[in-house]
C-alpha atoms as a PDB file:
ATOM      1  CA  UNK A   1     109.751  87.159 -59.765  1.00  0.00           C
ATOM      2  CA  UNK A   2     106.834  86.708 -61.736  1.00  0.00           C
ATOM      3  CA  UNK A   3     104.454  89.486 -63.458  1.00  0.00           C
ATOM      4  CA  UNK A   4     101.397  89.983 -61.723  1.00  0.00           C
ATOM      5  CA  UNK A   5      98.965  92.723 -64.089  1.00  0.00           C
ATOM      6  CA  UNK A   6      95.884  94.270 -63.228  1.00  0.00           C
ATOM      7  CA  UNK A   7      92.938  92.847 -66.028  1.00  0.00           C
ATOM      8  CA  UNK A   8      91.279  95.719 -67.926  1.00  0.00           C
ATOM      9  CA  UNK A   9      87.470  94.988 -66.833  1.00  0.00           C
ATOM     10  CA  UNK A  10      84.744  97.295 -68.745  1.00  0.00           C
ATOM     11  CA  UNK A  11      82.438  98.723 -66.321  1.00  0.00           C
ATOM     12  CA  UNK A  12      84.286  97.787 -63.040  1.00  0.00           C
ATOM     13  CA  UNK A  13      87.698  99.031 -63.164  1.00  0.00           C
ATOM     14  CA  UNK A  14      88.134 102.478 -64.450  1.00  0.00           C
ATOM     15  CA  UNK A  15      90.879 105.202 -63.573  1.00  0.00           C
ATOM     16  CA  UNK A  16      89.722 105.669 -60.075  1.00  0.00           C
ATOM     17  CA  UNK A  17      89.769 102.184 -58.900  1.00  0.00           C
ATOM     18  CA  UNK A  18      92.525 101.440 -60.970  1.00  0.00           C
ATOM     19  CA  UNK A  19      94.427 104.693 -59.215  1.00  0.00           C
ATOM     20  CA  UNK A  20      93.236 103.026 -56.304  1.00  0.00           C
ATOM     21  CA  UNK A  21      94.090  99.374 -56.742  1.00  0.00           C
ATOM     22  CA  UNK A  22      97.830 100.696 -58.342  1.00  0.00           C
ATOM     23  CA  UNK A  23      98.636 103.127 -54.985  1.00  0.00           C
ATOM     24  CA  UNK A  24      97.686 100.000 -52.819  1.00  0.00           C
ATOM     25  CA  UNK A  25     100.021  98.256 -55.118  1.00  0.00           C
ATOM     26  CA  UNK A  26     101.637  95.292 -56.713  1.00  0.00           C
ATOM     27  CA  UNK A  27     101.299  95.534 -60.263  1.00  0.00           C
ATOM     28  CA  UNK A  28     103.872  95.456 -62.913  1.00  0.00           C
ATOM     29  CA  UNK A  29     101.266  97.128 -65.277  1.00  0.00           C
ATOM     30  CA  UNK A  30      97.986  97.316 -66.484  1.00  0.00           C
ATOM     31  CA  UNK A  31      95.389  98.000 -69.122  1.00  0.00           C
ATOM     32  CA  UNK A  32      92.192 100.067 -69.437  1.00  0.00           C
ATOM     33  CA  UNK A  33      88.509  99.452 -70.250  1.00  0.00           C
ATOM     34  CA  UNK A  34      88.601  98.636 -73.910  1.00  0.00           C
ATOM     35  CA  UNK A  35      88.151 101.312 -76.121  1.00  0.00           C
ATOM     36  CA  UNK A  36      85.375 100.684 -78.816  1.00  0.00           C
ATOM     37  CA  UNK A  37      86.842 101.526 -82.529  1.00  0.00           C
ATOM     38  CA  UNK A  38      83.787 101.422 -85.483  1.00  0.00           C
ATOM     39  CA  UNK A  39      83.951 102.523 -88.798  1.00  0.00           C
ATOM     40  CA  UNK A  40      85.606 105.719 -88.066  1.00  0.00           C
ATOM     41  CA  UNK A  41      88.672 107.364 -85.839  1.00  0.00           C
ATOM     42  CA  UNK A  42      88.337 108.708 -82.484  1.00  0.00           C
ATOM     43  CA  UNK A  43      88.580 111.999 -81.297  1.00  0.00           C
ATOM     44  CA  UNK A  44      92.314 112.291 -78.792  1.00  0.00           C
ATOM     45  CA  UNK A  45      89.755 113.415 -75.902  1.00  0.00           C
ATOM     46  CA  UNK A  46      87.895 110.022 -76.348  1.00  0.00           C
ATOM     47  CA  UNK A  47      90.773 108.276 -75.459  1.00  0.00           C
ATOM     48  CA  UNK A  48      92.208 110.388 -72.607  1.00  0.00           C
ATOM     49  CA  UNK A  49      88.301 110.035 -71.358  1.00  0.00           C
ATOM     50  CA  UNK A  50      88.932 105.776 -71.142  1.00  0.00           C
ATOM     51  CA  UNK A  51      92.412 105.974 -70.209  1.00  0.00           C
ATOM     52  CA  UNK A  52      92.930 109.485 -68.171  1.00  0.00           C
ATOM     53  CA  UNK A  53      96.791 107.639 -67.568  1.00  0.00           C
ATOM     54  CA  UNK A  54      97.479 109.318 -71.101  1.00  0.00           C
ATOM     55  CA  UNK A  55      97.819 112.505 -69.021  1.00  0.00           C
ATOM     56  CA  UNK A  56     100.635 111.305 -66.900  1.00  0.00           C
ATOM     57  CA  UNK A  57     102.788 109.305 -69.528  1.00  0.00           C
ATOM     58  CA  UNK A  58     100.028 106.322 -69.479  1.00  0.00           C
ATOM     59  CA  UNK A  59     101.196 105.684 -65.718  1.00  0.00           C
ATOM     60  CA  UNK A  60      98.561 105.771 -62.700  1.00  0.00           C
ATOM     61  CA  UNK A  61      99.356 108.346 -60.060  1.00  0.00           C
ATOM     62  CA  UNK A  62     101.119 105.614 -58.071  1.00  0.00           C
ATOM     63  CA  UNK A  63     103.339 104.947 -61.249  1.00  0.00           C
ATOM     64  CA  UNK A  64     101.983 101.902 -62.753  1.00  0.00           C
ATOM     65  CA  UNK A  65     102.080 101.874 -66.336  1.00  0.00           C
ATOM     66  CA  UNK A  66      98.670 101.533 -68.799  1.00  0.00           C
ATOM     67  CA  UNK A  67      98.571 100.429 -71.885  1.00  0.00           C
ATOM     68  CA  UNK A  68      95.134 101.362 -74.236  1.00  0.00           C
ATOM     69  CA  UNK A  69      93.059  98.339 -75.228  1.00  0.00           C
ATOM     70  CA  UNK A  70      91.344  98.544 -78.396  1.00  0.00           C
ATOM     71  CA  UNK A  71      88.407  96.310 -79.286  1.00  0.00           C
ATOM     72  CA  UNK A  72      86.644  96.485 -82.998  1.00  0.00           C
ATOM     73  CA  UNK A  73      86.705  94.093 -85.995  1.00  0.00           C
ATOM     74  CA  UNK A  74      87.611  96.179 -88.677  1.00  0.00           C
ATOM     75  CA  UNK A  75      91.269  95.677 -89.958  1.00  0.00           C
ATOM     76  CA  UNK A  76      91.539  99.604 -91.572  1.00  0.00           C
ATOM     77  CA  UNK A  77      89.535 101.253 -88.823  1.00  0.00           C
ATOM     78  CA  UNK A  78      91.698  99.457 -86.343  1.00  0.00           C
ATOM     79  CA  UNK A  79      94.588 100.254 -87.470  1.00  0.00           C
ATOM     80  CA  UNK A  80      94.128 104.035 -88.091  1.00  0.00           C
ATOM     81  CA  UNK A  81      93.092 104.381 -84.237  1.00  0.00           C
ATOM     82  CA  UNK A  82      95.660 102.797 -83.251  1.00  0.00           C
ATOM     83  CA  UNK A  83      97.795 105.251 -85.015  1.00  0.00           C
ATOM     84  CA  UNK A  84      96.523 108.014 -83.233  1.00  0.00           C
ATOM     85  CA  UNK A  85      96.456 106.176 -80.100  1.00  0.00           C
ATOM     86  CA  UNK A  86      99.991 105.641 -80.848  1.00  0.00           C
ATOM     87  CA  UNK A  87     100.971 109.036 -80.917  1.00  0.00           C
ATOM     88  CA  UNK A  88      99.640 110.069 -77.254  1.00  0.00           C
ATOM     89  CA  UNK A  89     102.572 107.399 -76.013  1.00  0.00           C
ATOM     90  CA  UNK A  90     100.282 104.722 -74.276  1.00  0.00           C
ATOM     91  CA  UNK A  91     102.553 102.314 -72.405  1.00  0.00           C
ATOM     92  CA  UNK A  92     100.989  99.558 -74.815  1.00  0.00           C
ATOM     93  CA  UNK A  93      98.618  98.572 -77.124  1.00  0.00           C
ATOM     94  CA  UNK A  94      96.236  95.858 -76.333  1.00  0.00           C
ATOM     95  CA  UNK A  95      93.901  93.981 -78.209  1.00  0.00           C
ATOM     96  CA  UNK A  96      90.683  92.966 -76.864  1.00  0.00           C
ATOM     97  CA  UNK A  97      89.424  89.233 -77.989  1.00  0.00           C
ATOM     98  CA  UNK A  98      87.680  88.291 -74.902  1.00  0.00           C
ATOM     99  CA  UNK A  99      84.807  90.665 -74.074  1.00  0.00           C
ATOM    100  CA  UNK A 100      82.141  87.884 -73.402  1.00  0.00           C
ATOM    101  CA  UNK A 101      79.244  90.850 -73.311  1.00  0.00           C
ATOM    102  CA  UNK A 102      76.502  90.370 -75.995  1.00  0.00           C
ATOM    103  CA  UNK A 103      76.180  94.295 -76.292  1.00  0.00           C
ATOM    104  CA  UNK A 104      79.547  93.391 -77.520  1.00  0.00           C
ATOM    105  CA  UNK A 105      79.144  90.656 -79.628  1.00  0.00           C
ATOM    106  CA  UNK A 106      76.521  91.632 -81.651  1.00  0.00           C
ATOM    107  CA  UNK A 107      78.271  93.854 -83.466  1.00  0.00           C
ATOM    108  CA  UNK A 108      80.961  91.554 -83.749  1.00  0.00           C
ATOM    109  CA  UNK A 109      83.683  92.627 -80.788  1.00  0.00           C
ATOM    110  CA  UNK A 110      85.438  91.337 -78.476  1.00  0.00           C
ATOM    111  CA  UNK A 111      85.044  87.355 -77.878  1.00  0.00           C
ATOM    112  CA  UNK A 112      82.949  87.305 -81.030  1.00  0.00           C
ATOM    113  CA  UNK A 113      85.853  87.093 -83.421  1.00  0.00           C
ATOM    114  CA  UNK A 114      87.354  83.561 -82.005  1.00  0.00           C
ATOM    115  CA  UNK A 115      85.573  81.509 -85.104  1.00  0.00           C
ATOM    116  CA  UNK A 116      87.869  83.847 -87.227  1.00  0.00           C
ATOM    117  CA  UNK A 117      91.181  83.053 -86.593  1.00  0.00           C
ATOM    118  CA  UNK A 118      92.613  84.862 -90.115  1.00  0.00           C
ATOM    119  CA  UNK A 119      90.699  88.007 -89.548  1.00  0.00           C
ATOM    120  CA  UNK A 120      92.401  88.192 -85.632  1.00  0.00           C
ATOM    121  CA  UNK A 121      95.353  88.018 -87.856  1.00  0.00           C
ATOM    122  CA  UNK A 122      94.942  90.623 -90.509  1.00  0.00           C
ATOM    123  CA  UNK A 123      93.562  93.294 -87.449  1.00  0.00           C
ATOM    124  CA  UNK A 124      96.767  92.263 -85.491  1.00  0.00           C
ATOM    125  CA  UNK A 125      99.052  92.565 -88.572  1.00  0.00           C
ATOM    126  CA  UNK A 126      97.053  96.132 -89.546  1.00  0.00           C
ATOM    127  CA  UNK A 127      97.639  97.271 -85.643  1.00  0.00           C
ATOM    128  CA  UNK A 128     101.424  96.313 -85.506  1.00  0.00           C
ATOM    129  CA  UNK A 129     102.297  98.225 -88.710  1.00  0.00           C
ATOM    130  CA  UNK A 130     101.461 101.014 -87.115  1.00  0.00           C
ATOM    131  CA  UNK A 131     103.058 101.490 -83.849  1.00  0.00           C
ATOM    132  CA  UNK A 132     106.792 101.395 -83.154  1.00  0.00           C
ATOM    133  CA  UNK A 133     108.652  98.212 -82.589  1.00  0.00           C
ATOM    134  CA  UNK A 134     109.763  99.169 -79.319  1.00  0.00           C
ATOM    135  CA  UNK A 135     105.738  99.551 -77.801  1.00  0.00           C
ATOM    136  CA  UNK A 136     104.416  96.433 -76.167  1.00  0.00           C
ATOM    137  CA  UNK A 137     101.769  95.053 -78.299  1.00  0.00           C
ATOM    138  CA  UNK A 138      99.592  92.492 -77.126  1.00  0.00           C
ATOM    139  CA  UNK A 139      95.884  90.744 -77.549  1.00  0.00           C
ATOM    140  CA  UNK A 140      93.740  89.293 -74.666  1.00  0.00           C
ATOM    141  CA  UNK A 141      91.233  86.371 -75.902  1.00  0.00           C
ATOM    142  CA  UNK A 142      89.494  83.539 -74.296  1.00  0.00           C
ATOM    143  CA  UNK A 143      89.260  80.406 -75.296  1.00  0.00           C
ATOM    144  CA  UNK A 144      87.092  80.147 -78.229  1.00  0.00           C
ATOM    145  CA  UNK A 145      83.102  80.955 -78.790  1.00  0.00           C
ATOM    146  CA  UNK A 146      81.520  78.050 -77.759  1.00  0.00           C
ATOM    147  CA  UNK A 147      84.125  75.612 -76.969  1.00  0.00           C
ATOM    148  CA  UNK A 148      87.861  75.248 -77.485  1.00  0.00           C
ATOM    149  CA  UNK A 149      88.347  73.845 -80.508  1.00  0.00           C
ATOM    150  CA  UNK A 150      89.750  76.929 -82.470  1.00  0.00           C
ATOM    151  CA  UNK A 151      91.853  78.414 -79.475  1.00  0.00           C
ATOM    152  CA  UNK A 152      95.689  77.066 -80.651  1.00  0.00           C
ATOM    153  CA  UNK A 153      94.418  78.806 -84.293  1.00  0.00           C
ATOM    154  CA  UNK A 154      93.498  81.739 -82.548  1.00  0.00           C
ATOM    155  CA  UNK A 155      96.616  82.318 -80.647  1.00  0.00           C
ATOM    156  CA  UNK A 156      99.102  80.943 -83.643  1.00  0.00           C
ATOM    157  CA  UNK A 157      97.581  83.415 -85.886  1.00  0.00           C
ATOM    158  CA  UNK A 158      98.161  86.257 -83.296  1.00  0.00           C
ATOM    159  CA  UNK A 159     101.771  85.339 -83.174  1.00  0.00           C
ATOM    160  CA  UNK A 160     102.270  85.627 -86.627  1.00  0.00           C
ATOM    161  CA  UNK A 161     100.664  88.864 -87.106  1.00  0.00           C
ATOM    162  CA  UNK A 162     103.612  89.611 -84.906  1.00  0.00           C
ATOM    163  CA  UNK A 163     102.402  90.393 -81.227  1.00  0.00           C
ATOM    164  CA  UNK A 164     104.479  90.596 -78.354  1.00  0.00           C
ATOM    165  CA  UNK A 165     102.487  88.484 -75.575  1.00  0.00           C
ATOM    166  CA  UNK A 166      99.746  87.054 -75.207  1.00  0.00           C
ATOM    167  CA  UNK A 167      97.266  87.291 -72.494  1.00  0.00           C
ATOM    168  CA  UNK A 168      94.429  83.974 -72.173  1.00  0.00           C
ATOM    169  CA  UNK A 169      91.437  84.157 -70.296  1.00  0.00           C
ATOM    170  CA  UNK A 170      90.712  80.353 -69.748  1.00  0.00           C
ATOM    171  CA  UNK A 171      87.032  80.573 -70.690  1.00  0.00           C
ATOM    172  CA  UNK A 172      84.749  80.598 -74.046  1.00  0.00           C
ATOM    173  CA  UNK A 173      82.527  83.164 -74.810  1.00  0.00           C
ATOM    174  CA  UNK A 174      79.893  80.783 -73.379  1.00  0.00           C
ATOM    175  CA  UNK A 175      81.341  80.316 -70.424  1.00  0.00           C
ATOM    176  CA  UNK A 176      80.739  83.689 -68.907  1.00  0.00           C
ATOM    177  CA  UNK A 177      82.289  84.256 -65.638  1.00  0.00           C
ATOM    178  CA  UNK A 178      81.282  80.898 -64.314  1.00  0.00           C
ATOM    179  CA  UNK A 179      83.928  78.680 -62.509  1.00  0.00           C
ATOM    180  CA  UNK A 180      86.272  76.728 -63.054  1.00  0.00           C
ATOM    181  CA  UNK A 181      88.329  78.139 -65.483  1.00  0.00           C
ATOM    182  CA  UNK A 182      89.996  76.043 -67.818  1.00  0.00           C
ATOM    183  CA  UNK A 183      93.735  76.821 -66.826  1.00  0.00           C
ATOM    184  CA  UNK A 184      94.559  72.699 -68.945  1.00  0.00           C
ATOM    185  CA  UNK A 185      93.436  74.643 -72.076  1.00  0.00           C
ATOM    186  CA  UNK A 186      95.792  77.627 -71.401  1.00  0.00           C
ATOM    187  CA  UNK A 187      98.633  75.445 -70.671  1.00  0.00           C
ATOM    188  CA  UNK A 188      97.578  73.927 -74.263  1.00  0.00           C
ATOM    189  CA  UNK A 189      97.799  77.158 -75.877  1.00  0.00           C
ATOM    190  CA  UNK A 190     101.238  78.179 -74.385  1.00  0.00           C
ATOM    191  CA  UNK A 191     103.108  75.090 -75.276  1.00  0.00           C
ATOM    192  CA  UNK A 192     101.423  76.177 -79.347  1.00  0.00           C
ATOM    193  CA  UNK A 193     103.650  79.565 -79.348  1.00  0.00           C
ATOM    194  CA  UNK A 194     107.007  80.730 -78.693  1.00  0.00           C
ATOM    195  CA  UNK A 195     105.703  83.983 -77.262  1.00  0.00           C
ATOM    196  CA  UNK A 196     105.215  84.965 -73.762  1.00  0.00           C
ATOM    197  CA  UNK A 197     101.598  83.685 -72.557  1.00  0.00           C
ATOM    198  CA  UNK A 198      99.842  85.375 -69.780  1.00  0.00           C
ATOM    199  CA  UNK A 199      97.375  83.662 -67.858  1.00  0.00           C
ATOM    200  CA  UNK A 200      93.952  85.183 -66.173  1.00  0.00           C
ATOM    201  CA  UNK A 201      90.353  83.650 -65.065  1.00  0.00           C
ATOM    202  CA  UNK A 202      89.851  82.181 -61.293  1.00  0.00           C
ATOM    203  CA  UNK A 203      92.892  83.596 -59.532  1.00  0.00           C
ATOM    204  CA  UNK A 204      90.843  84.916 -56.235  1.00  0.00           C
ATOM    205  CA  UNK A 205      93.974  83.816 -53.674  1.00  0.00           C
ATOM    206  CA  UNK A 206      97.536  83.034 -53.093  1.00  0.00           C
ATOM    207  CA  UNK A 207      96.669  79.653 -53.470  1.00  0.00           C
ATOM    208  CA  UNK A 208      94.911  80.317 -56.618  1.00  0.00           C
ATOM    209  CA  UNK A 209      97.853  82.182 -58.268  1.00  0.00           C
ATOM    210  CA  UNK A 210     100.219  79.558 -57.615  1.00  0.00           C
ATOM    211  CA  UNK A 211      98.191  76.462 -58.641  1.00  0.00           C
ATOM    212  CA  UNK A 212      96.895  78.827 -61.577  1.00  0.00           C
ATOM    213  CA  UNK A 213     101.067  79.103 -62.364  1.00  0.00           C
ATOM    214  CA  UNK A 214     101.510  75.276 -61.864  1.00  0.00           C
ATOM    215  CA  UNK A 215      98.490  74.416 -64.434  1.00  0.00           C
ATOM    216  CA  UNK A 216      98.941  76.723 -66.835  1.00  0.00           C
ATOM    217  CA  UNK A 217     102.758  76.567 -66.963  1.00  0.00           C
ATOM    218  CA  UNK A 218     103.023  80.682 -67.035  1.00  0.00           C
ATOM    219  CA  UNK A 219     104.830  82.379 -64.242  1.00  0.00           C
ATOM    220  CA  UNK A 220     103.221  85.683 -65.662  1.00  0.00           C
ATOM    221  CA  UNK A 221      99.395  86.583 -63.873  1.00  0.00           C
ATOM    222  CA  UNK A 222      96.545  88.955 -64.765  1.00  0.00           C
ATOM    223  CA  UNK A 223      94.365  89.653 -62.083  1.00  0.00           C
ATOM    224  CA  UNK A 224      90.937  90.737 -62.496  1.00  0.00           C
ATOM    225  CA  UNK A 225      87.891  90.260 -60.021  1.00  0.00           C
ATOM    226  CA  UNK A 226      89.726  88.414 -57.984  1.00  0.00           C
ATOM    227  CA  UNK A 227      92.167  92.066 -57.011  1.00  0.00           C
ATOM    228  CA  UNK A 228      89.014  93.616 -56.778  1.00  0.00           C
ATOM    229  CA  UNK A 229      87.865  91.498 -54.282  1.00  0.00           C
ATOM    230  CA  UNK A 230      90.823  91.282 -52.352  1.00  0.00           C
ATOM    231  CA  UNK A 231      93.207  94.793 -53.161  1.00  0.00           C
ATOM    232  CA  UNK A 232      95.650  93.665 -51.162  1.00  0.00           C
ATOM    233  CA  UNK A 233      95.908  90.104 -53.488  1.00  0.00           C
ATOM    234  CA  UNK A 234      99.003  91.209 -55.782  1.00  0.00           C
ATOM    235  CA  UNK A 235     101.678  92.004 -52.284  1.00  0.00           C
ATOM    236  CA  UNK A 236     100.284  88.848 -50.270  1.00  0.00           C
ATOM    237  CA  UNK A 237     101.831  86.769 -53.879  1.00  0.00           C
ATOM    238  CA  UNK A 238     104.335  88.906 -53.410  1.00  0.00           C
ATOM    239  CA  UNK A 239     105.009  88.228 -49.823  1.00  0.00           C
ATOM    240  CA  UNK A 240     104.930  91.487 -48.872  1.00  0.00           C
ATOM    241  CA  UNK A 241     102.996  92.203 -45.049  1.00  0.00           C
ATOM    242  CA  UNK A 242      99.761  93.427 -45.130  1.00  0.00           C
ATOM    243  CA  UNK A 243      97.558  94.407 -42.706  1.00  0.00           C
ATOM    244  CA  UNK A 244      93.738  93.777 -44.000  1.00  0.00           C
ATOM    245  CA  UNK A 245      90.844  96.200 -43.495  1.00  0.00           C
ATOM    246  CA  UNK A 246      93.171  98.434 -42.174  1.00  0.00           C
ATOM    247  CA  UNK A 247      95.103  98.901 -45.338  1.00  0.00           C
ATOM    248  CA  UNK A 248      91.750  99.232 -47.870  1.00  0.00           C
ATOM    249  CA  UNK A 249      89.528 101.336 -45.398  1.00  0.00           C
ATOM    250  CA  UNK A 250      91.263 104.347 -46.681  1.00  0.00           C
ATOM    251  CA  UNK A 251      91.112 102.920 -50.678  1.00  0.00           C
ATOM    252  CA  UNK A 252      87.378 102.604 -49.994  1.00  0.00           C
ATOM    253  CA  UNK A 253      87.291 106.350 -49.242  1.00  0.00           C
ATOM    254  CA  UNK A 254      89.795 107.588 -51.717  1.00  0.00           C
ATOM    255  CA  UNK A 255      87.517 105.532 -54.365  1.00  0.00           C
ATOM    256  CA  UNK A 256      83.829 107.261 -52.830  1.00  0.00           C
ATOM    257  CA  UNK A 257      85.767 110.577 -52.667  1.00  0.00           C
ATOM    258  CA  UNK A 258      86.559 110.609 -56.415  1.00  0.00           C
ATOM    259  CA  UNK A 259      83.348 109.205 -57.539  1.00  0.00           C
ATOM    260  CA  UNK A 260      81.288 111.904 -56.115  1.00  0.00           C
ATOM    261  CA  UNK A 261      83.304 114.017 -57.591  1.00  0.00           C
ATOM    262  CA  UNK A 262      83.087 112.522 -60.924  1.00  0.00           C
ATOM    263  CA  UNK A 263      79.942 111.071 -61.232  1.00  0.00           C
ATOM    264  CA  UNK A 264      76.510 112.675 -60.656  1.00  0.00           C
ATOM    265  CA  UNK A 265      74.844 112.059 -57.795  1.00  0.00           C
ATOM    266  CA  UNK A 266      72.196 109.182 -58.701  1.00  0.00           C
ATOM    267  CA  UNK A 267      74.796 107.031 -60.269  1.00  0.00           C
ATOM    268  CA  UNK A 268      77.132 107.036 -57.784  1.00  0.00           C
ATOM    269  CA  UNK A 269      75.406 105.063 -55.299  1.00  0.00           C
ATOM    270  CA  UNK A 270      76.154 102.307 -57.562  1.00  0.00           C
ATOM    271  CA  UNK A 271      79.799 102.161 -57.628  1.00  0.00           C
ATOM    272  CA  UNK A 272      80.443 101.757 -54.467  1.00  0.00           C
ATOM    273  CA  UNK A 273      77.934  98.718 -53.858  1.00  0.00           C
ATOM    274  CA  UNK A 274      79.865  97.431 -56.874  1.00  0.00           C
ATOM    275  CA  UNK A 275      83.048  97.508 -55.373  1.00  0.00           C
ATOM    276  CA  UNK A 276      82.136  96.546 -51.953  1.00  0.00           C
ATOM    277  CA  UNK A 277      79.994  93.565 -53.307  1.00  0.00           C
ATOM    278  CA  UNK A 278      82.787  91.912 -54.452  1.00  0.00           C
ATOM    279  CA  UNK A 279      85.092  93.089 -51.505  1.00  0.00           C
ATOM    280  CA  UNK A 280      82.758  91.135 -49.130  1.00  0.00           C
ATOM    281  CA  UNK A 281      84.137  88.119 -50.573  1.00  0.00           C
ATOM    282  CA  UNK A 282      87.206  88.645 -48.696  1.00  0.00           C
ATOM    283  CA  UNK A 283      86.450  91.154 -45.791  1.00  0.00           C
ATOM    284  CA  UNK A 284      83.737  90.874 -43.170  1.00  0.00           C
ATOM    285  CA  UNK A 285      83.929  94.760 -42.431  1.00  0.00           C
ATOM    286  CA  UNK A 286      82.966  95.084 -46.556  1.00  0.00           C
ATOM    287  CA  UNK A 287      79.883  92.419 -45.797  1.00  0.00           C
ATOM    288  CA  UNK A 288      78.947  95.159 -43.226  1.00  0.00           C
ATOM    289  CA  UNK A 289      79.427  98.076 -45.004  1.00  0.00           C
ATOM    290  CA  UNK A 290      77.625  96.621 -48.146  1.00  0.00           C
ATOM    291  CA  UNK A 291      74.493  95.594 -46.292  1.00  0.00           C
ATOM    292  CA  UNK A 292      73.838  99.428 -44.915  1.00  0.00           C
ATOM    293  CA  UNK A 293      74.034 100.942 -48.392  1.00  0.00           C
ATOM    294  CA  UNK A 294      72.870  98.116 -50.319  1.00  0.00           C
ATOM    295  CA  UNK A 295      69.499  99.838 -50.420  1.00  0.00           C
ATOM    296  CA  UNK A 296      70.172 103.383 -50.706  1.00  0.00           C
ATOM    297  CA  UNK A 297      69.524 105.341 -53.129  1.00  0.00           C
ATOM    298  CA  UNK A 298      70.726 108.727 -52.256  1.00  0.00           C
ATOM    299  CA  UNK A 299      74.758 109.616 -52.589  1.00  0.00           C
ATOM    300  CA  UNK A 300      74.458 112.247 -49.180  1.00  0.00           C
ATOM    301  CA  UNK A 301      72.827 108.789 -47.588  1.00  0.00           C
ATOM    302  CA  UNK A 302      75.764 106.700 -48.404  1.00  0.00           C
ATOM    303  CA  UNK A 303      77.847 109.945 -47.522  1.00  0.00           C
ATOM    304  CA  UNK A 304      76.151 109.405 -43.961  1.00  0.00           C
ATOM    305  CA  UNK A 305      76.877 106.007 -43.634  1.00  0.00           C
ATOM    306  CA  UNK A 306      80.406 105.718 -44.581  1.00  0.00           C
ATOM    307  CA  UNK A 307      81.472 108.990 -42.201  1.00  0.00           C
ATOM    308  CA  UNK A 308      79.621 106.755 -39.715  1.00  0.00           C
ATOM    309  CA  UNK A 309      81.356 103.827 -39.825  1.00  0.00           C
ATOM    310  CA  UNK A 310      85.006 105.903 -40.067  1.00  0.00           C
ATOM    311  CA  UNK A 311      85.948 105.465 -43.408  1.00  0.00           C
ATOM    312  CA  UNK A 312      85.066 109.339 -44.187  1.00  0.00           C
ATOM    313  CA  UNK A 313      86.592 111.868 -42.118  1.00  0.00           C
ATOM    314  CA  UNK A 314      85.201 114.369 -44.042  1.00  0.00           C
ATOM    315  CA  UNK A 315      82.020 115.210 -46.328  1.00  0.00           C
ATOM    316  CA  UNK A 316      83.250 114.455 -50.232  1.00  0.00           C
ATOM    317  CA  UNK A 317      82.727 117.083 -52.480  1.00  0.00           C
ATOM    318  CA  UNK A 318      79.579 116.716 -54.800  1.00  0.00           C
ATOM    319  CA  UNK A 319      80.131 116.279 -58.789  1.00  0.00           C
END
């Protein structure tokens, strides 16, 4: 059976969707919002803040394994986090090459570093000296800056700095998050290497997954928006019954229930009309929900409204 893993996604999936999304299940494993390494080593607390999973032997409460994604361009300063990260036992170390975001960018992260395929190399090389031989190592990039024309360097240069898979988001940096994505150009990159290639970008369906499998010539899936959208995506590829609404109702309240508890009061509003914005795409009963709150402000209001339609049965408990 093929791998289906749950995309890191900054800003979108953190622990308590992830718990979420993991408990509903599916996944083989995952990663965590990237963790942003400068010119200097982070504090252990920093990274059990991203990646809470460190806690419980880098595995959600459901079980799935999380590896740590680290995102930075300095070789050194890369390296020397990883070491630490290395010694709270993630499940795997990640490399992030594919962060689109200009906040990002600017300081030269993320999908900023595809014009340099030998410095993906020497961070790579720096990262794998580090950790043990026996801890998955792997890099997620896209497709290139601006277009493709660097994306077989990119990924050659990764495998010989000696990573374990490879994960391709079939965009550029320019691209964005705007369809289609480019699964040709990841089936290019995977018949460049000898290592495992994972594909990601566009999979929103079971149809999706298996044409995405047919293009790309990878049996292996990451899932990002489009498990968000649909929780329930990773058991209908497996052919597993599901039964809808019914099923991510009570994910929709265990997610609400630990952001008020987590997040202060005028932010939370905000996560949920995340989450359900993207969950209309595949539920009606999200469409609903989404146009009650979409205007509120006020967490007790949203409170209100969710207890209302029944997917509270009780008042969450305030952060």
């Amino acid at each position: 059976m093929s791998r289906i893993i749950l995309a890191p996604m900054e800003g979108l999936a953190d622990d308590l969707l992830r718990g979420v999304l993991t408990r509903i299940g599916g996944y083989d494993w995952g990663i965590c919002e990237f963790i942003r390494v400068s010119a200097n080593i982070l504090p252990v607390k920093t990274y059990q803040r991203m990646c809470p999973e460190l806690l419980n032997n880098s595995l959600t409460e459901a079980g799935t394994p999380m590896r740590v994604q680290l995102l930075g361009s300095d070789p050194y300063f890369m390296a020397e986090n990883a070491r630490r990260l290395v010694s709270l036992k993630p499940a795997g170390v990640d490399l992030n090459f594919g962060c689109p975001a200009p906040t990002v960018n600017r300081h030269r992260g993320g999908a900023a570093l595809l014009g340099e395929p030998e410095l993906l190399n020497q961070i790579a090389r720096a990262v794998r000296a580090v950790g043990p031989v026996d801890m998955p190592f792997t890099a997620k990039m896209r497709l290139g800056i601006n277009d493709t024309s660097r994306a077989v360097d990119c990924a050659q240069a990764l495998q010989a700095a000696g990573i374990d898979e490879l994960i391709v988001h079939g965009r550029t940096k320019l691209d964005g998050y705007r369809p289609p994505a480019r699964w040709e150009w990841i089936d290019k990159v995977r018949a460049a290497i000898n290592i495992p290639l994972i594909a990601n970008g566009e999979v929103w369906t079971v149809e999706d997954f298996v044409r995405c499998q047919q293009e790309t010539g990878c049996p292996d899936i990451m899932l990002g928006r489009g498990a968000i959208a649909d929780p329930l995506l990773a058991r209908r590829v497996r052919g597993e019954a599901v039964d809808g609404w019914a099923e991510v109702a009570p994910g929709v309240a265990a997610y609400w229930l630990g952001v008020r508890r987590k997040v202060v009061a005028g932010h939370a509003g905000g996560r949920i009309k995340q989450w359900l914005a993207l969950l209309r795409r595949t539920y009606p009963e999200a469409e609903v929900l989404y146009q009650r709150v979409r205007t509120l402000k006020a967490a007790n209001e949203i409170d209100a409204v969710l207890l209302d339609a029944g997917i509270l049965t009780e008042l969450p408990l305030a952060a």
